[in-house]
Protein backbone atom coordinates (compact mmCIF):
# COMPACT_ATOMS: atom_id res chain seq x y z
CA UNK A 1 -9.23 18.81 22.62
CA UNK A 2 -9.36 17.84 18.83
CA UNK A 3 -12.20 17.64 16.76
CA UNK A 4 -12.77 14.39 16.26
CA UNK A 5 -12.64 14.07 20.75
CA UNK A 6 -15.23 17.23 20.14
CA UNK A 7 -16.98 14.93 17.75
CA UNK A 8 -17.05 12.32 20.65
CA UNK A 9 -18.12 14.80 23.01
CA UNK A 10 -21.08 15.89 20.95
CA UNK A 11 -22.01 11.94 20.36
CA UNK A 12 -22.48 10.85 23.53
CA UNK A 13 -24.96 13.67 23.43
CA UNK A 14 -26.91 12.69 20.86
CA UNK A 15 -26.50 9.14 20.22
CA UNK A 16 -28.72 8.43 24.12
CA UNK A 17 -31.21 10.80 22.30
CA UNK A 18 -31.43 8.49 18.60
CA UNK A 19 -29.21 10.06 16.73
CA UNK A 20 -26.04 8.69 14.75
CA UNK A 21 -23.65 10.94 12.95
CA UNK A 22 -23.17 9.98 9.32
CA UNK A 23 -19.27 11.14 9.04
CA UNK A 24 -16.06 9.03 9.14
CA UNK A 25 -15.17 9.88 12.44
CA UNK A 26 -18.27 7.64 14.06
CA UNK A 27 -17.16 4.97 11.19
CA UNK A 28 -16.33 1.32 12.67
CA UNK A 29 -13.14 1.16 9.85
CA UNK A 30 -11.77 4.49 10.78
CA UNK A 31 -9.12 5.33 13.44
CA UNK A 32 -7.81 8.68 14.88
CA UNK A 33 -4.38 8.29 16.04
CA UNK A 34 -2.45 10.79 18.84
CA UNK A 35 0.32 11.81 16.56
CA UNK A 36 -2.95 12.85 13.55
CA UNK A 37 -4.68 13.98 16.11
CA UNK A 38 -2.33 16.22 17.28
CA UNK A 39 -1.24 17.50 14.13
CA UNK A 40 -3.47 17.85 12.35
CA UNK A 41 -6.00 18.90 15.19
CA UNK A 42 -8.26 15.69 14.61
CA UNK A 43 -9.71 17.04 11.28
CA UNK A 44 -8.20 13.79 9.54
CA UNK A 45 -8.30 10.13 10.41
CA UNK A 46 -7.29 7.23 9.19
CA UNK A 47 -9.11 4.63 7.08
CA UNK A 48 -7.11 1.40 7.31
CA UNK A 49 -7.67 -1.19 4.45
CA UNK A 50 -6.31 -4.50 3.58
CA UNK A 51 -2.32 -3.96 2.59
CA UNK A 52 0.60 -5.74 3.46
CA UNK A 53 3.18 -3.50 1.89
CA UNK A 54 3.88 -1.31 5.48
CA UNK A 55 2.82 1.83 4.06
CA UNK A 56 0.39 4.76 6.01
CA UNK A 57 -2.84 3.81 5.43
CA UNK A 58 -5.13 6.17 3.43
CA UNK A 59 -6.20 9.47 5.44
CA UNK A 60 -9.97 10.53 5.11
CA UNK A 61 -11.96 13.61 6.70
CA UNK A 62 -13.57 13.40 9.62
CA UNK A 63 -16.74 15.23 8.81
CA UNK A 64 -16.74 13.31 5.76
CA UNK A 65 -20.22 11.11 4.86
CA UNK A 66 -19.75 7.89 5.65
CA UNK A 67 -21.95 4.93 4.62
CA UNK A 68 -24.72 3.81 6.64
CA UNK A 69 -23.58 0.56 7.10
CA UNK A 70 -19.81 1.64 8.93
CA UNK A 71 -21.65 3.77 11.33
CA UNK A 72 -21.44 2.72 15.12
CA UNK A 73 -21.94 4.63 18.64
CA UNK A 74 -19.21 6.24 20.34
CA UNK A 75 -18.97 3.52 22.91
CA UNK A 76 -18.77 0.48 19.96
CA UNK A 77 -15.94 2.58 18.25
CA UNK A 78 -14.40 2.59 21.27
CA UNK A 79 -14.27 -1.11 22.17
CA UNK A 80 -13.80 -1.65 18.49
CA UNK A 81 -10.14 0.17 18.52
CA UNK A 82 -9.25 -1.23 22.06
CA UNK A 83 -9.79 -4.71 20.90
CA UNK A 84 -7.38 -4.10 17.69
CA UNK A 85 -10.40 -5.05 15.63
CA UNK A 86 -9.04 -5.95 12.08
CA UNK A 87 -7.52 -3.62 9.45
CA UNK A 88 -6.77 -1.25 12.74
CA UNK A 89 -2.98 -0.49 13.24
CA UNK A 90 -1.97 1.51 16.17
């Protein structure tokens, strides 16, 4: 396990009980991949934006704050990423 699938572990946790995490790793616009997960033991995600040009997009922390706004449960992130929601490339 990783620690942003640790970070999952504890949200499902709290979030029943009110609570919502205010770090990039519960943000709806940031994605944990297998290969960054693995490597770099889910401390880092990714936080896709608008580009075209095929680079990586930029990597943020993910115990970083986040903004209020991006913050979803553990089961909308979820269905979020699975339905290749915008800006998300696998």
């Amino acid at each position: 396990m990783d620690a942003f699938w640790a970070l999952y572990a504890a949200r499902e946790q709290f979030e029943p009980l009110g609570w919502l995490l205010g770090v990039q790793g519960c943000s709806r616009v940031t994605r944990i991949s297998g290969m960054l997960g693995e490597a770099g033991e889910g401390m880092r995600m990714y936080r896709p934006e608008p580009c075209g040009d095929g680079s990586l997009p930029p990597l943020v922390d993910t115990f970083a704050p986040a903004p209020r706004d991006e913050l979803v449960s553990a089961d909308e992130q979820l269905a979020l990423w699975r339905s290749g929601a915008r800006g998300f490339r696998g």
